[in-house]
Protein backbone atom coordinates (compact mmCIF):
# COMPACT_ATOMS: atom_id res chain seq x y z
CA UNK A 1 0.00 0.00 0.00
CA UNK A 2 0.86 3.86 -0.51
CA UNK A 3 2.29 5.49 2.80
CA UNK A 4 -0.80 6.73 5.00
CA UNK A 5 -1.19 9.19 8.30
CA UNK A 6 -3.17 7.76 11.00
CA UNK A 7 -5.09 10.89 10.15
CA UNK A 8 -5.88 10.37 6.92
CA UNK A 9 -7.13 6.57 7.51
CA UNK A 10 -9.16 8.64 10.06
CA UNK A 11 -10.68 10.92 6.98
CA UNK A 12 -11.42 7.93 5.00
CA UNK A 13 -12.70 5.50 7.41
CA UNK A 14 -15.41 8.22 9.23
CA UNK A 15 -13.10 7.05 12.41
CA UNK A 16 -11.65 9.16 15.07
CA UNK A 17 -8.57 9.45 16.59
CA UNK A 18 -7.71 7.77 19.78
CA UNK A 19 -4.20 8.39 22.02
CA UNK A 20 -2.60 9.18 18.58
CA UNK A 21 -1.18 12.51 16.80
CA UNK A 22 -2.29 11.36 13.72
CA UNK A 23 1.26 11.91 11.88
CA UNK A 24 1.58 8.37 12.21
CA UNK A 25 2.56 6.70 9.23
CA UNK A 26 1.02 3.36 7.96
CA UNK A 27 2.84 1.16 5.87
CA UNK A 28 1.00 -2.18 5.95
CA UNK A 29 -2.34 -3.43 7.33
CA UNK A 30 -2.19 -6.56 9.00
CA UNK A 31 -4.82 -8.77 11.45
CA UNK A 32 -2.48 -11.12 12.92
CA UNK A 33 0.07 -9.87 15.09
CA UNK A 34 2.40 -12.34 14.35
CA UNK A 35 2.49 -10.57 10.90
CA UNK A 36 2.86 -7.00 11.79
CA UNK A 37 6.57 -5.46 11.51
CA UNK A 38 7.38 -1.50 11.62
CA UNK A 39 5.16 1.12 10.23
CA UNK A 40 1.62 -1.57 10.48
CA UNK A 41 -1.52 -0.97 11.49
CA UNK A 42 -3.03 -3.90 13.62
CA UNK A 43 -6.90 -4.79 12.57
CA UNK A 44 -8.55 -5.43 16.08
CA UNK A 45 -11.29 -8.27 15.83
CA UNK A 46 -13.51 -10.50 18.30
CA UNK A 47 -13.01 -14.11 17.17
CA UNK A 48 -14.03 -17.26 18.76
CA UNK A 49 -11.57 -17.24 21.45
CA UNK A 50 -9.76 -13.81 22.01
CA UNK A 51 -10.91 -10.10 20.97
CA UNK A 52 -8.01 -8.39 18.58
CA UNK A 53 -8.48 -5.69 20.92
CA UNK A 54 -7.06 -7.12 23.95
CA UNK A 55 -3.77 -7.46 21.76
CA UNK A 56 -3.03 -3.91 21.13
CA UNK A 57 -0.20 -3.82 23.53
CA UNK A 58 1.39 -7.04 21.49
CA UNK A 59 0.67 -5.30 18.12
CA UNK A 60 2.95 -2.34 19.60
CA UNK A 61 5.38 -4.23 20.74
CA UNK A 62 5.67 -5.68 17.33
CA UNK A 63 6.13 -2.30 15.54
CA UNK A 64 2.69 -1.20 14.89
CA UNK A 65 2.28 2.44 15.28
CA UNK A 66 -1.56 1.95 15.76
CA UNK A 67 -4.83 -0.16 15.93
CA UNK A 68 -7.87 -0.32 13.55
CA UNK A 69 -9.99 0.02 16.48
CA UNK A 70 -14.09 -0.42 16.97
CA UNK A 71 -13.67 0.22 20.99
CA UNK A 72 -11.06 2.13 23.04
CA UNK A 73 -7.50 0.58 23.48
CA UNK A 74 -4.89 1.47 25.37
CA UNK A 75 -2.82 2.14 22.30
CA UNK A 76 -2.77 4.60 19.43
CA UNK A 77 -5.80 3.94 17.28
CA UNK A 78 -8.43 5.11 14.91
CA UNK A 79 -12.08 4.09 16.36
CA UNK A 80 -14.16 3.10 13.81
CA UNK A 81 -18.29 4.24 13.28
CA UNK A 82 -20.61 2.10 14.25
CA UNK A 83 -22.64 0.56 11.48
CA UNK A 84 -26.49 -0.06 11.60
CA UNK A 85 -26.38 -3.42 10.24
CA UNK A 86 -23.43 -4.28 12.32
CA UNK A 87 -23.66 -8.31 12.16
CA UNK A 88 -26.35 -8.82 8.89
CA UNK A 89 -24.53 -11.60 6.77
CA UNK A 90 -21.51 -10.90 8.47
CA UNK A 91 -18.58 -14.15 9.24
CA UNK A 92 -18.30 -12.75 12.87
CA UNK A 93 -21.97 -12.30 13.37
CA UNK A 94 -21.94 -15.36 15.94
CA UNK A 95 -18.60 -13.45 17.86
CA UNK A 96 -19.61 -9.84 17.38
CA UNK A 97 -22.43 -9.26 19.72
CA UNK A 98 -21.72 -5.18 20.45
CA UNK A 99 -20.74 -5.01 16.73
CA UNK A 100 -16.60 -3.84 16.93
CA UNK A 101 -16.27 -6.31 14.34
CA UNK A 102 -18.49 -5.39 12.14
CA UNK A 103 -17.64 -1.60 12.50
CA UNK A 104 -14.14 -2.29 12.52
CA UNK A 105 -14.80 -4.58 8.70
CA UNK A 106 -16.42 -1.00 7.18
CA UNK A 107 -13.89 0.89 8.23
CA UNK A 108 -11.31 -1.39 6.15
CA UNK A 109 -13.73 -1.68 3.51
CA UNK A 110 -13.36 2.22 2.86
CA UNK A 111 -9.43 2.20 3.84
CA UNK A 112 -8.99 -0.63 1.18
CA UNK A 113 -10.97 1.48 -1.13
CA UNK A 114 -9.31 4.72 -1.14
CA UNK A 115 -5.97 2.83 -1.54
CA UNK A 116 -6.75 1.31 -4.63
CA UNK A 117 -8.31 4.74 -5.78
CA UNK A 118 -4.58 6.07 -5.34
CA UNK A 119 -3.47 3.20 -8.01
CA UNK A 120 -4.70 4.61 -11.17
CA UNK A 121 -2.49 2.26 -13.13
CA UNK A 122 -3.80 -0.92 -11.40
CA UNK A 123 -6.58 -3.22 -12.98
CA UNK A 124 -8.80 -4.51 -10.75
CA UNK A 125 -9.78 -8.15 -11.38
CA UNK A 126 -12.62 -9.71 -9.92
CA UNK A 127 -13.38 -13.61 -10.00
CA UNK A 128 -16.28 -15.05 -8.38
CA UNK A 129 -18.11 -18.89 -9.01
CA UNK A 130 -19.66 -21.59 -6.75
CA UNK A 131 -16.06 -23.51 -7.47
CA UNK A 132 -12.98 -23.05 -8.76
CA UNK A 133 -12.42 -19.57 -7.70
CA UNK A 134 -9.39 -19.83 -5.68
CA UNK A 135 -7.78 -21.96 -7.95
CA UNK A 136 -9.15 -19.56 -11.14
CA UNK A 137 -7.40 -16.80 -8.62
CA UNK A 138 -3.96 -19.16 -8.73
CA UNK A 139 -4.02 -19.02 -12.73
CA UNK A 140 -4.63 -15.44 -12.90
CA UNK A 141 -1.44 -14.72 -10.90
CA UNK A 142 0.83 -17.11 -13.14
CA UNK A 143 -0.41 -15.23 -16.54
CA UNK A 144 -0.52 -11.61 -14.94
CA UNK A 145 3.10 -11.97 -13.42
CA UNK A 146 4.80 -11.51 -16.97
CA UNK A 147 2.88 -8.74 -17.99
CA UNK A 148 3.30 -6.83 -14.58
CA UNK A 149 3.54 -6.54 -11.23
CA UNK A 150 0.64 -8.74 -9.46
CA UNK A 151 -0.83 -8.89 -6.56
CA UNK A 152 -3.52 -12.23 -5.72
CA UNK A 153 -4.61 -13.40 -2.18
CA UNK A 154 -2.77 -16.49 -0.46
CA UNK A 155 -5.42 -19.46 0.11
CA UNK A 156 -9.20 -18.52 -0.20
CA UNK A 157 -8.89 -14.97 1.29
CA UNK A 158 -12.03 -13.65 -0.02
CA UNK A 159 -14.62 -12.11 2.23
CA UNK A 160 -14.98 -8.80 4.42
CA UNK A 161 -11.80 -9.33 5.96
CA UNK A 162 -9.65 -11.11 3.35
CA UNK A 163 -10.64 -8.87 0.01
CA UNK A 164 -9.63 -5.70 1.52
CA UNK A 165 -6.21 -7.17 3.27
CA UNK A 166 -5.15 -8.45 -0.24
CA UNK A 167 -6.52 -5.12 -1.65
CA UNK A 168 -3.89 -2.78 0.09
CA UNK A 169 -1.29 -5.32 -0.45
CA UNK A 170 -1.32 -3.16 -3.91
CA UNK A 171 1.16 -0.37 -4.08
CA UNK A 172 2.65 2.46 -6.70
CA UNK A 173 3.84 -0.53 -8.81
CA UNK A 174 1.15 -3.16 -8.98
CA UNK A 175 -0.62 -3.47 -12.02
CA UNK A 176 -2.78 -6.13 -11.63
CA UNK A 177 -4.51 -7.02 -8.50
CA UNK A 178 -6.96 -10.00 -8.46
CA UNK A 179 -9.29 -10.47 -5.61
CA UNK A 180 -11.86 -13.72 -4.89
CA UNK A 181 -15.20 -12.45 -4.79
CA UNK A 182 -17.68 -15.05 -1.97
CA UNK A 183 -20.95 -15.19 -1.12
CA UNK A 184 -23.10 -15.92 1.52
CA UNK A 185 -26.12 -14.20 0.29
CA UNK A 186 -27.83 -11.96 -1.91
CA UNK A 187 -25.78 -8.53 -1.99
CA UNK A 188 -23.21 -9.97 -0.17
CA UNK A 189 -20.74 -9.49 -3.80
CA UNK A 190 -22.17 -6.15 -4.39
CA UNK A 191 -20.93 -5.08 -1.11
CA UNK A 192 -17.37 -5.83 -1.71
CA UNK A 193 -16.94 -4.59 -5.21
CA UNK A 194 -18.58 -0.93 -3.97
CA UNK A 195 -15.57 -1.08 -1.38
CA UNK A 196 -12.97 -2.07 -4.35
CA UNK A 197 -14.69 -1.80 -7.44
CA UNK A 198 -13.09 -3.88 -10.69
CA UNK A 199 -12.57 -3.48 -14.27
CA UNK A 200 -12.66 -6.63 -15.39
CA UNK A 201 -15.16 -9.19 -13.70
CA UNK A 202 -14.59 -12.97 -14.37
CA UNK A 203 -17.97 -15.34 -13.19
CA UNK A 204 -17.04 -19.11 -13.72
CA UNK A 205 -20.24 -21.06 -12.60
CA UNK A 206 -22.85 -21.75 -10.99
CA UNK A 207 -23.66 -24.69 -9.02
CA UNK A 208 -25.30 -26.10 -5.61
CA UNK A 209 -22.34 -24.66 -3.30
CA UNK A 210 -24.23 -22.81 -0.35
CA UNK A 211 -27.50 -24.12 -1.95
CA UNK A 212 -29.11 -24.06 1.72
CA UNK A 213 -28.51 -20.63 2.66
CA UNK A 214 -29.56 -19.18 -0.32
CA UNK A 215 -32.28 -21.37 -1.47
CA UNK A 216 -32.24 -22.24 -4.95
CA UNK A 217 -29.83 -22.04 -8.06
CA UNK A 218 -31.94 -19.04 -9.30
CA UNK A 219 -30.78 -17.23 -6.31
CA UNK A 220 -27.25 -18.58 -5.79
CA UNK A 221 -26.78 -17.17 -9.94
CA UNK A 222 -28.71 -13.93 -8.82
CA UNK A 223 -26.19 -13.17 -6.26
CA UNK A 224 -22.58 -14.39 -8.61
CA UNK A 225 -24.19 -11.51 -11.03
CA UNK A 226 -23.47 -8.72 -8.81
CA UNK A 227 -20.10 -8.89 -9.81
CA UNK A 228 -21.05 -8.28 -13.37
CA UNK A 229 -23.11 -5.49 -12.29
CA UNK A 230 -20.92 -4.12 -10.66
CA UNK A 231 -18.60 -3.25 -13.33
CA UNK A 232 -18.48 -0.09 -15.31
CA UNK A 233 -19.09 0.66 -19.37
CA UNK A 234 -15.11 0.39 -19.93
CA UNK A 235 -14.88 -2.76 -17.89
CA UNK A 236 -14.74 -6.21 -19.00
CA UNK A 237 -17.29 -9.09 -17.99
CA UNK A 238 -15.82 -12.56 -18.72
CA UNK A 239 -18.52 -15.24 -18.65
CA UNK A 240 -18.88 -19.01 -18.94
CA UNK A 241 -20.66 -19.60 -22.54
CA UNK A 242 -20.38 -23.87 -21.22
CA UNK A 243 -22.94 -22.52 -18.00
CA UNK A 244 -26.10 -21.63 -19.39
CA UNK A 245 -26.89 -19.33 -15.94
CA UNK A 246 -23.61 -17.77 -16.33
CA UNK A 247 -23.96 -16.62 -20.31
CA UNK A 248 -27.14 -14.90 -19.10
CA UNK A 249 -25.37 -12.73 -17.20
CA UNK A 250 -24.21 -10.59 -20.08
CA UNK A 251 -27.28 -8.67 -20.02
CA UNK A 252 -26.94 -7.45 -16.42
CA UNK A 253 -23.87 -5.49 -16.93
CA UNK A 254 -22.96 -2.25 -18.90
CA UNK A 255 -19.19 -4.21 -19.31
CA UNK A 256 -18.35 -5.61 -22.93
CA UNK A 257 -18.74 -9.41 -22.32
CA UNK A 258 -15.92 -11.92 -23.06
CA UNK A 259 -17.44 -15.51 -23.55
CA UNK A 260 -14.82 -18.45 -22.77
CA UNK A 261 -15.51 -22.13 -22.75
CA UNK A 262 -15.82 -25.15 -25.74
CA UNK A 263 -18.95 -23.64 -26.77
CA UNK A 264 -18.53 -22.39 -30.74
CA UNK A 265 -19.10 -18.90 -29.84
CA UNK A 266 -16.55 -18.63 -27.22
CA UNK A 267 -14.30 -15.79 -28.16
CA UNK A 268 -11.58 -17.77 -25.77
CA UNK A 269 -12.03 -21.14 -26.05
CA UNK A 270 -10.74 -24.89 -25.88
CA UNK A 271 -10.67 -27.02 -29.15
CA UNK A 272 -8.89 -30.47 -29.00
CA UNK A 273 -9.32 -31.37 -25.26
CA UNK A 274 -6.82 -34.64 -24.40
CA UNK A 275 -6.86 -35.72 -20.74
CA UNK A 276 -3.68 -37.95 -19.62
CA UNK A 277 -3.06 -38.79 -16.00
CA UNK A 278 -5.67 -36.27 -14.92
CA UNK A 279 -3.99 -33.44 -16.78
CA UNK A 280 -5.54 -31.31 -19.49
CA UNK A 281 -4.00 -30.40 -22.57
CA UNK A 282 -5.93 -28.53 -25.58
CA UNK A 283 -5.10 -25.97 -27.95
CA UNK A 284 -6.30 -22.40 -26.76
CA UNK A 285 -8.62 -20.39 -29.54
CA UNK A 286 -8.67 -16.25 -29.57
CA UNK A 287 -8.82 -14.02 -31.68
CA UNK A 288 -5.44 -12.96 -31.62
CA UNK A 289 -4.49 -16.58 -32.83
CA UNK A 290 -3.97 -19.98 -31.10
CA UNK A 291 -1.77 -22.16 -29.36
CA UNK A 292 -0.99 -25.56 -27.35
CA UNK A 293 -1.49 -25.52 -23.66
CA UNK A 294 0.08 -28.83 -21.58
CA UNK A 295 -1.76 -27.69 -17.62
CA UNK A 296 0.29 -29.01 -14.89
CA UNK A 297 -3.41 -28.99 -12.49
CA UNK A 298 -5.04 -32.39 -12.20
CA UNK A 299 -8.58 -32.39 -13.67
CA UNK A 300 -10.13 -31.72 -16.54
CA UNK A 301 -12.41 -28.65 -14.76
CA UNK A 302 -9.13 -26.96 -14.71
CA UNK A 303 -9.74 -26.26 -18.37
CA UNK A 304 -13.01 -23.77 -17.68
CA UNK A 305 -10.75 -22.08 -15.10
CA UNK A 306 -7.38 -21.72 -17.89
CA UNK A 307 -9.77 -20.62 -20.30
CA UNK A 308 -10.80 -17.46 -17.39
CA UNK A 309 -7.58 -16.29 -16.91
CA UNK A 310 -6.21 -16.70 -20.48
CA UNK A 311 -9.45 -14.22 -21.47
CA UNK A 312 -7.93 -11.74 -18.68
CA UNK A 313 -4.49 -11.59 -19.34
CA UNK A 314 -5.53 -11.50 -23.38
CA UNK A 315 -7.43 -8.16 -22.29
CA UNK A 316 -4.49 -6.89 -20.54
CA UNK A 317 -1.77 -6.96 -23.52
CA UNK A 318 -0.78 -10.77 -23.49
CA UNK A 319 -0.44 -13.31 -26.33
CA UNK A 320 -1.88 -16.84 -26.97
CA UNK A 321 1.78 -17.89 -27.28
CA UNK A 322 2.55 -16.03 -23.88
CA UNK A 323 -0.64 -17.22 -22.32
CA UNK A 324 -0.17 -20.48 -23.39
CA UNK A 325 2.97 -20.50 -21.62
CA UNK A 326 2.16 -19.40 -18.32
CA UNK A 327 -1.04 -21.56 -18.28
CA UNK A 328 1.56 -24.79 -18.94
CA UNK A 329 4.16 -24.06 -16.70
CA UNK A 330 1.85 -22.66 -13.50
CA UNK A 331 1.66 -25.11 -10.30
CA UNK A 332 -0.85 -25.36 -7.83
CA UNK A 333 -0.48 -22.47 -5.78
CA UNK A 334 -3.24 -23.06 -2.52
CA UNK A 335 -2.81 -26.24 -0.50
CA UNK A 336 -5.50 -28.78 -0.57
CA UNK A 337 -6.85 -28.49 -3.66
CA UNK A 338 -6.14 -31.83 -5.86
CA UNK A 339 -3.07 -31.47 -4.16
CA UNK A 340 -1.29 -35.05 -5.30
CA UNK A 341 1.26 -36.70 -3.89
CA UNK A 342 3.30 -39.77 -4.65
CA UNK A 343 4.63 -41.64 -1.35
CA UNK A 344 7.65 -44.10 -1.23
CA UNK A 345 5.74 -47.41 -1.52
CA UNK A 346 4.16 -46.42 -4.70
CA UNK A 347 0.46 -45.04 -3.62
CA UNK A 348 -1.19 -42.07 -4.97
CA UNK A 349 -2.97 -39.30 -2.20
CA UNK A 350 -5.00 -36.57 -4.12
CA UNK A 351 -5.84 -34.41 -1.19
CA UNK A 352 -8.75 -32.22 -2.75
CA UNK A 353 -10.26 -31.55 1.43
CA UNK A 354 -9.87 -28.13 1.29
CA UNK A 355 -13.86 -27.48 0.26
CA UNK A 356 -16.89 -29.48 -1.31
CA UNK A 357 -20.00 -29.01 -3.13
CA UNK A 358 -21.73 -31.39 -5.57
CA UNK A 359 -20.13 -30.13 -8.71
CA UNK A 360 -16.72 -29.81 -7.43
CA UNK A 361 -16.88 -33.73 -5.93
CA UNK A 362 -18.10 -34.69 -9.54
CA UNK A 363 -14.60 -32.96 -11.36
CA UNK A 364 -12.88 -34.74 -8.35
CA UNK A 365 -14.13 -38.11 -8.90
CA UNK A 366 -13.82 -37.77 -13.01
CA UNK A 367 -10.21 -36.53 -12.11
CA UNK A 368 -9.58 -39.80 -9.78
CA UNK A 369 -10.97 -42.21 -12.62
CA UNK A 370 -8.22 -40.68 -15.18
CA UNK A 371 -5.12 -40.71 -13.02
CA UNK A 372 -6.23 -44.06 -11.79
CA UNK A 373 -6.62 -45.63 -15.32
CA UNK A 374 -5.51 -49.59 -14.34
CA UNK A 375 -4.88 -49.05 -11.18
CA UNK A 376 -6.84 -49.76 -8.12
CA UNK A 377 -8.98 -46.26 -7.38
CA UNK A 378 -10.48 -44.90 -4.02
CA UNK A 379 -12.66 -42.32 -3.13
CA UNK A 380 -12.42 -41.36 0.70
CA UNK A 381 -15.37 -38.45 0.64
CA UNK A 382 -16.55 -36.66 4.21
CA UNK A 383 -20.23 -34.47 3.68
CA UNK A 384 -20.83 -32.00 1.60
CA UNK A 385 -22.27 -28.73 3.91
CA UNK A 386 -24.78 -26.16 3.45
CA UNK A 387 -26.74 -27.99 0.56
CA UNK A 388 -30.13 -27.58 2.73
CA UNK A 389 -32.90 -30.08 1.85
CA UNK A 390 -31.87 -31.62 -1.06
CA UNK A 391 -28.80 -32.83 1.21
CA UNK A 392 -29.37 -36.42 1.06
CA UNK A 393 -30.03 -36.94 -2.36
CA UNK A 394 -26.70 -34.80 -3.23
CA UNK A 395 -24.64 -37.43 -1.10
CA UNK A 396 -26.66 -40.16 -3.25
CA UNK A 397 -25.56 -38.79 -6.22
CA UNK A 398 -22.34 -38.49 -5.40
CA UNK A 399 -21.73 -41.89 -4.72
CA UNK A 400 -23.72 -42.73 -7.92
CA UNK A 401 -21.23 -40.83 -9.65
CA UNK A 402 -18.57 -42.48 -8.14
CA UNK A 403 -19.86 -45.88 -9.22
CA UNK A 404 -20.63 -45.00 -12.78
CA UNK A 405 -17.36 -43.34 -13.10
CA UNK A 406 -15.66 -46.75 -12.13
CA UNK A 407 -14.04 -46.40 -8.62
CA UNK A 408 -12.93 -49.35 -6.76
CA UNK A 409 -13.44 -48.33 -3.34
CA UNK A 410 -15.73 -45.29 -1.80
CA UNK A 411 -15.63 -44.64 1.82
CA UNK A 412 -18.07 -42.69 3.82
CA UNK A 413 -16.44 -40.60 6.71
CA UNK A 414 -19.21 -39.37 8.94
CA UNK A 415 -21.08 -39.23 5.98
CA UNK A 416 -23.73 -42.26 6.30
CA UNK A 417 -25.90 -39.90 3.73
CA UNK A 418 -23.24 -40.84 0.89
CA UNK A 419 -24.65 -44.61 1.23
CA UNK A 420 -21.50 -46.33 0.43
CA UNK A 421 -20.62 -49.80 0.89
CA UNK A 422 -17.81 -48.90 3.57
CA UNK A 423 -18.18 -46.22 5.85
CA UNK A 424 -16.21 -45.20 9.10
CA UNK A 425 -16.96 -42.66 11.94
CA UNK A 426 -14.08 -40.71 11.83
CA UNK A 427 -10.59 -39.81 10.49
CA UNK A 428 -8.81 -42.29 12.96
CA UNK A 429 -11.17 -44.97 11.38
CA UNK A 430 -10.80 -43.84 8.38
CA UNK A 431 -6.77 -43.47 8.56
CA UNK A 432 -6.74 -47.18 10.32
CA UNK A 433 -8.75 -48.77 7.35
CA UNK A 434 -6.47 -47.22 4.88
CA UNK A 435 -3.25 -48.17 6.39
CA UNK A 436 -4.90 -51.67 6.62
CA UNK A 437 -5.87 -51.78 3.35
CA UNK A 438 -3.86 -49.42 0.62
CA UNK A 439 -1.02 -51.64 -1.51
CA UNK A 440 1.42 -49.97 -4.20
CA UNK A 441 -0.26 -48.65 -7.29
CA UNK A 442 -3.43 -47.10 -5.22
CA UNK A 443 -4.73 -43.86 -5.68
CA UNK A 444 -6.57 -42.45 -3.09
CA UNK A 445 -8.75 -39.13 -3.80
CA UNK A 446 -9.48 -37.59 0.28
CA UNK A 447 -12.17 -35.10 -0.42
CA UNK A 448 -14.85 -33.07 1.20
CA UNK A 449 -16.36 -30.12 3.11
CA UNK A 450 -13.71 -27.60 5.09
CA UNK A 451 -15.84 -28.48 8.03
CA UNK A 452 -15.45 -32.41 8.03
CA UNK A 453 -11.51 -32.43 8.69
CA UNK A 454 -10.10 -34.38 6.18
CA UNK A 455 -7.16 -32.45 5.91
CA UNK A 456 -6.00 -34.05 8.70
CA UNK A 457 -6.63 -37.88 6.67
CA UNK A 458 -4.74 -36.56 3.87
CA UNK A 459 -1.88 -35.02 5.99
CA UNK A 460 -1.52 -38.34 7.79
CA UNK A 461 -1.55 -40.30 4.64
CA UNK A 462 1.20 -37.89 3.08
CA UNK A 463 3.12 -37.90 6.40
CA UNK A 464 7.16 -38.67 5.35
CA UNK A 465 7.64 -39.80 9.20
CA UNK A 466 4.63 -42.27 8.41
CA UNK A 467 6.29 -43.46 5.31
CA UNK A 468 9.27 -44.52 6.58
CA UNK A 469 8.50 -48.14 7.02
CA UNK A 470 7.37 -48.14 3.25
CA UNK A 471 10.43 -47.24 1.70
């Protein structure tokens, strides 16, 4: 970020100072004290099991010449305003009773905001989807870097807190910054692209992710369009022509609209699609000419998400040849996310835990079938959250899926909804049957929602002290 006054994040938040001269200068913004160096300004929020605020003494200690504040601290601060509708939607609504959180979120909202106002040479990049945003996020980064400097979010950091921290990560030479648009309800998008509005707006489906809290497709689509709305005439919308709800968009937005997929009228598209191993390769289509991609992800879904970027960075001065390149030589960049592994005794772990939803476990599973052509294939799947009532008959399809698709073995983990022939209670069952069980040649695909754990099964499969014995 640009150098900043505690004053002047004062002006732009509505806050007030507190303790401080306001000639303070801010260099970074940072919520984790572990984080914050000389010249930060520590983000005070209640959490589960401390308040932020009761660490304003550490955040000093650890350079910080202040505190994004929504109480008094005994520390230099700026007090954020109150909001009205301090907890509506909000992650901390459950840990922000007198609503400091929620005050404290708006007031880096607006901070975030004005910093990326004082970027004029920056492109803002949106990307939002019921899947394969974070990892649409990771590609954007590879095929931005060579045509400037980018800034994208580690992990999934995309909601009132996250979008704003990457946000004034940006500073006088970034000219690309990418943020990861999520949703947890209708205007819940719109809200963050008023704080940091983009140019260029990238939707890449949508699916049954979240289906219970916002009701019904119709609505979850309703809500991924804000983003599209959002953006202004000279602005860019780039839409999934493959996702029927997703094309539709185009009409919601003043943007020009960018279609990408294998549909004919794709203006970025995929001809020639070969999947070997569970890795994509197809020759990518524009209109500035063509060229072989090789992707180094594993699964075939990987191709929408290639297809996203390549449409941005196109936009923004690349090449297909250039493109091409950065799409073949990028790596998985966010951990758990058909993260694969080969261990010493010859078995394959595909640790995919980091998230769920029915469409994503579907890529998964077609993924696991291809790298496990003639060898023995199993699917160790945990349940799929917030799908409401349909729940049940998700998990059933699932496993149908997995059946049709071929897969030796599926195991249920505190999942009896799945209604596979094997299923456990926990991880440790899970993690005892597998050691029992797995030979040389296996490939094992650990998958489901963030809230079932199995990132712990996969880490224990994938654990070199564990392997020891197998080499």
């Amino acid at each position: 970020m640009l150098p900043i006054t505690l004053a002047e994040v004062a002006a732009v938040t509505g806050g007030r100072l507190h303790r401080a001269t306001g000639d303070e200068v801010v260099t970074a913004v940072e919520f984790d004290t572990r984080a914050l160096a000389a010249g930060g300004l520590f983000v005070a929020l209640p959490g589960e099991r401390v308040d932020g605020h009761d660490y304003a003494g550490a955040a000093l200690a650890a350079g910080a010449v202040g505190v994004l504040a929504g109480r008094e601290v005994d520390a230099p601060a700026v007090i954020a305003p109150p909001v009205p509708d301090r907890a509506t939607g909000s992650y901390l609504a459950a840990t922000d009773p007198d609503g400091h959180g929620a005050a404290v979120l708006a007031a880096l909202a607006r901070l975030a905001g004005a910093s990326v106002a004082r970027l004029p040479g920056c492109t803002v990049v949106g990307v939002t989807g019921s899947s394969g945003k974070t990892s649409t996020k990771d590609l954007l980064a590879a095929v931005l870097a060579p045509l400037g400097e980018t800034v994208a979010p580690p992990g999934s950091f995309n909601n009132e807190l996250g979008l704003p921290w990457t946000a004034l990560r940006a500073g006088a030479g970034t000219r690309h910054l990418v943020l990861e648009f999520s949703a947890r309800g209708a205007g819940h998008i719109a809200a963050l692209a008023a704080a940091v509005p983009p140019r260029i707006g990238v939707v890449l489906n949508v699916g049954s992710a979240h289906l219970g809290e916002f009701g019904s497709p119709a609505a979850i689509a309703q809500a991924k369009g804000e983003l599209v709305e959002a953006l202004p005439e000279d602005g860019v919308a780039v839409l999934n022509a493959d996702d029927p709800a997703v094309a539709a968009m185009g009409i919601r937005t003043a943007a020009r609209v960018v279609l990408t997929g294998r549909h004919p009228n794709a203006h970025v598209r995929a001809e020639d699609v070969h999947v070997d191993a569970g890795r994509a390769r197809f020759t990518l289509v524009a209109p500035g000419g063509s060229a072989a991609v090789a992707l180094r992800l594993v699964g075939e879904h990987h191709v929408a998400n290639a297809l996203s970027a390549a449409a941005v960075a196109l936009e923004l001065g690349g090449t297909p040849d250039g493109v091409a390149r950065a799409l073949s030589t990028a790596e998985p960049a966010s951990r758990w996310r058909m993260e694969l592994t080969e261990r010493p005794d010859g078995v394959t772990v595909v640790n995919d835990a980091y998230n769920a939803n029915p469409e994503s476990m579907r890529a998964a599973l077609s993924a696991l079938a291809s790298i496990g052509t003639g060898r023995r294939t199993w699917a160790v799947l945990g349940r799929i959250g917030e799908l409401g009532e349909g729940s049940d008959a998700a998990h059933a399809q699932v496993a149908a899926v997995a059946r049709e698709l071929g897969i030796d073995q599926v195991v249920a983990v505190g999942a009896p909804e799945y209604g596979a022939g094997r299923e456990v209670p926990d991880v440790d069952a899970a993690l005892a049957l597998l050691d029992a069980e797995l030979r040389p040649g296996d490939v094992v695909l650990v998958k489901a929602s963030r809230a079932a754990g199995l990132e712990r099964l996969a880490a224990a499969l994938t654990d070199p002290s564990r392997m020891e014995g197998a080499r």
